[in-house]
C-alpha atoms as a PDB file:
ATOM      1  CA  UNK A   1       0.000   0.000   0.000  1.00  0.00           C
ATOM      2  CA  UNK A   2       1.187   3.353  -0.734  1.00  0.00           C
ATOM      3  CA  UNK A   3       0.551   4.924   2.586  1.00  0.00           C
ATOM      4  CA  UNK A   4       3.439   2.123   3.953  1.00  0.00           C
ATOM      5  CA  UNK A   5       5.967   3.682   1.595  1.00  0.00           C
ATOM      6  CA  UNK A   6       5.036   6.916   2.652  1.00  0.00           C
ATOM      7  CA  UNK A   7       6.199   5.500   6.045  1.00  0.00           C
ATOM      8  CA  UNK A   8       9.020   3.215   4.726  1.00  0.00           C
ATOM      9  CA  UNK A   9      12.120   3.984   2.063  1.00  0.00           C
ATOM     10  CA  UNK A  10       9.873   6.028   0.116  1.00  0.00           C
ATOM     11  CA  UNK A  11       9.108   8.488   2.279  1.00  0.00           C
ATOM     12  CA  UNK A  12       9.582   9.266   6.036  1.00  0.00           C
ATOM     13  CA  UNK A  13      12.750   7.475   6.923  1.00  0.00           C
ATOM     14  CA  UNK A  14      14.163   8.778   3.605  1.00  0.00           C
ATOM     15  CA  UNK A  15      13.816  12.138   4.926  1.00  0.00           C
ATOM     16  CA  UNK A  16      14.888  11.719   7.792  1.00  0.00           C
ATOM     17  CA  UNK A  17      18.168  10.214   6.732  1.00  0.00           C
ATOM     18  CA  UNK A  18      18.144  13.026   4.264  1.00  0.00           C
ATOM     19  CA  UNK A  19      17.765  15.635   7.011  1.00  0.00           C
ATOM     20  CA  UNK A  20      20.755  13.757   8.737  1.00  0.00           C
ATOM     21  CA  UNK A  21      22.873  13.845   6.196  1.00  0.00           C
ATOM     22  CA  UNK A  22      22.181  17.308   5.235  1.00  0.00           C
ATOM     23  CA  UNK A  23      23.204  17.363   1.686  1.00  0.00           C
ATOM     24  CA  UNK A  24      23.655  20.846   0.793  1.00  0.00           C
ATOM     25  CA  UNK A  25      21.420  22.233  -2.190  1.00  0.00           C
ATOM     26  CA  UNK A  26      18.472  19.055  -1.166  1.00  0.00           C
ATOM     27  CA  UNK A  27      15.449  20.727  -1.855  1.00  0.00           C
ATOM     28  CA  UNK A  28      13.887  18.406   1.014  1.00  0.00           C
ATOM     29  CA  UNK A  29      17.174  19.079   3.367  1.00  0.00           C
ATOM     30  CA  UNK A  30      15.740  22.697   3.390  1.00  0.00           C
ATOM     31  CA  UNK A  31      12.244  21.685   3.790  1.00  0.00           C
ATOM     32  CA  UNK A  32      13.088  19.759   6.551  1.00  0.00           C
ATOM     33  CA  UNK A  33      15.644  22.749   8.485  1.00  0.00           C
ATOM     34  CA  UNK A  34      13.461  25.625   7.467  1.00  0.00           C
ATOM     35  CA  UNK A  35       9.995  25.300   8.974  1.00  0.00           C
ATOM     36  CA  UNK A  36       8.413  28.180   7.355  1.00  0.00           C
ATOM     37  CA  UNK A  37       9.316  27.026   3.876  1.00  0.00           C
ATOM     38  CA  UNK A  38       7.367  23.585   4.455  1.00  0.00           C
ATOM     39  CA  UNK A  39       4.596  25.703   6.219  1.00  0.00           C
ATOM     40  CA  UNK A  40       4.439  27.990   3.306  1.00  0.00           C
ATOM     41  CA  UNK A  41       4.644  25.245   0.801  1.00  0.00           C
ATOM     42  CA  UNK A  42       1.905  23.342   2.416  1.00  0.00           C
ATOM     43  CA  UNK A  43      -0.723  26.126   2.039  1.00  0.00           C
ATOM     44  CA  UNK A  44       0.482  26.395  -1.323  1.00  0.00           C
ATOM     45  CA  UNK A  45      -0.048  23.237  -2.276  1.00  0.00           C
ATOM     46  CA  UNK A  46      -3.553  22.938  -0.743  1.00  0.00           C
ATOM     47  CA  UNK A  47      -4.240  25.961  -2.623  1.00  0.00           C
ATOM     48  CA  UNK A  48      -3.408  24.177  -5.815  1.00  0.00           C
ATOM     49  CA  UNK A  49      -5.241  21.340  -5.381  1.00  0.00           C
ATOM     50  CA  UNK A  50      -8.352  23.036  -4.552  1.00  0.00           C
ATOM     51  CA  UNK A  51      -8.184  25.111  -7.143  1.00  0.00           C
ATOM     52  CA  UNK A  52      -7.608  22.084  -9.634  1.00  0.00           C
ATOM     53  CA  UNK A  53     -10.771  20.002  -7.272  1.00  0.00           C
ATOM     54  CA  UNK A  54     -12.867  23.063  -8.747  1.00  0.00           C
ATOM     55  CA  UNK A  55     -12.131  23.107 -12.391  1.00  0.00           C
ATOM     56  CA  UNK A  56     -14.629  21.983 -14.798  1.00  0.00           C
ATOM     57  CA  UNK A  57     -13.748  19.921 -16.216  1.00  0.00           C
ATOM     58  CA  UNK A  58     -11.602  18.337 -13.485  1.00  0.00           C
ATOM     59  CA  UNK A  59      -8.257  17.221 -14.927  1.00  0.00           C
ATOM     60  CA  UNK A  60      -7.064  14.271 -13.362  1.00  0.00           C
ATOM     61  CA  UNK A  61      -3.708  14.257 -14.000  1.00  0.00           C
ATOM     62  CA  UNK A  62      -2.793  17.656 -12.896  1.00  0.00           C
ATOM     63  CA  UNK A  63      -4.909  17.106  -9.681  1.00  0.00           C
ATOM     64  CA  UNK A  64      -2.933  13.699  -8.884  1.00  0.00           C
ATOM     65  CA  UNK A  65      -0.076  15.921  -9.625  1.00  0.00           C
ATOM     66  CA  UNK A  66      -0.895  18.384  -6.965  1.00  0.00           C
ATOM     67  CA  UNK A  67      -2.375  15.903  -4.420  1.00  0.00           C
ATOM     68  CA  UNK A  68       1.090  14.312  -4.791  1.00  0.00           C
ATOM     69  CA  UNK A  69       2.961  17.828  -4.135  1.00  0.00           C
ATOM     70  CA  UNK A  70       1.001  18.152  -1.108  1.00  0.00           C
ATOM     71  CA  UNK A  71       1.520  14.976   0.256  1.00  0.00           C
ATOM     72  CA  UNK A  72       4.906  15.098  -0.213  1.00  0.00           C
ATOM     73  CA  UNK A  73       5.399  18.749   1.381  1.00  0.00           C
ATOM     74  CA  UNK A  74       2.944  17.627   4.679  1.00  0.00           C
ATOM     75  CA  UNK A  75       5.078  14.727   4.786  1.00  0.00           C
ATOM     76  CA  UNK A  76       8.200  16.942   4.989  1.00  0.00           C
ATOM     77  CA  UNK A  77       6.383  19.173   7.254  1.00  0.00           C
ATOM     78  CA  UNK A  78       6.038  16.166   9.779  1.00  0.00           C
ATOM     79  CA  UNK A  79       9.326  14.826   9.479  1.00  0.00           C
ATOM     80  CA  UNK A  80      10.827  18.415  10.252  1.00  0.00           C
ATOM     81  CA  UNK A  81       8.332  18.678  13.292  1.00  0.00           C
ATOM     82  CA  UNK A  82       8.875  15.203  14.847  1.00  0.00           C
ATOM     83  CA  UNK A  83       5.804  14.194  14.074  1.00  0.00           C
ATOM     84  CA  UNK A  84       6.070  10.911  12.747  1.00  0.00           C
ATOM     85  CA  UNK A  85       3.248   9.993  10.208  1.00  0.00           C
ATOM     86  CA  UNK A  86       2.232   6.851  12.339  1.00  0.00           C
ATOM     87  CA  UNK A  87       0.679   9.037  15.049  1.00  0.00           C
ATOM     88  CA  UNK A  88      -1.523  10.334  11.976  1.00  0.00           C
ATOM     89  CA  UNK A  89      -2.092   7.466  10.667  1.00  0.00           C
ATOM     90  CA  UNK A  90      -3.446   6.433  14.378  1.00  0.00           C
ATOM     91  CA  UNK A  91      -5.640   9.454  14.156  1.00  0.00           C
ATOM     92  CA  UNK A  92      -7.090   8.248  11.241  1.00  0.00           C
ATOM     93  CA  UNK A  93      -7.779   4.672  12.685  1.00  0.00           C
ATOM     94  CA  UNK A  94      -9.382   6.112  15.576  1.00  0.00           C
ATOM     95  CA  UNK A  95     -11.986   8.131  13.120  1.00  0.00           C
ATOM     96  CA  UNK A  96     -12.762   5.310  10.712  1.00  0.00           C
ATOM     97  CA  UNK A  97     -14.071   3.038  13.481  1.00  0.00           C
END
């Protein structure tokens, strides 16, 4: 399932080694050290795919395309904060039942 490689190679811990390693020029490295950026990028992103939910008509592609940006940039936003995305994913449990 894609959510687990969110939380495996794909995503989480591959940030997180990223944001130990600290590449310089990592477009995630500085997502992951500058809080605002991720912040800023999140509510971008959201914006986007909104605006892309209300087209008519919708264009699926592009909106994948966003939904992807935004996952990825709340995903960096978490990692960054110490949040890991278990404890969401918990949330989510808890709501579905």
């Amino acid at each position: 399932m894609i959510l687990d490689d969110l939380e495996g190679l794909l995503g989480e811990r591959l940030l997180a080694a990223r944001e130990g390693s600290a590449r310089e020029g990592s477009y995630s490295v500085t997502l992951l050290l500058d809080t605002e950026k991720a912040r800023r990028k999140v509510m971008e992103e959201a914006f986007e795919l909104t605006l892309e939910l209300g087209r008519e008509p919708i264009d699926r592609e592009r909106t994948a395309e966003e939904a992807a940006d935004l996952l990825f940039h709340t995903l960096a936003g978490l990692v960054g904060a110490g949040v890991p995305l278990s404890s969401v994913m918990a949330v989510l449990e808890d709501r579905w039942q």
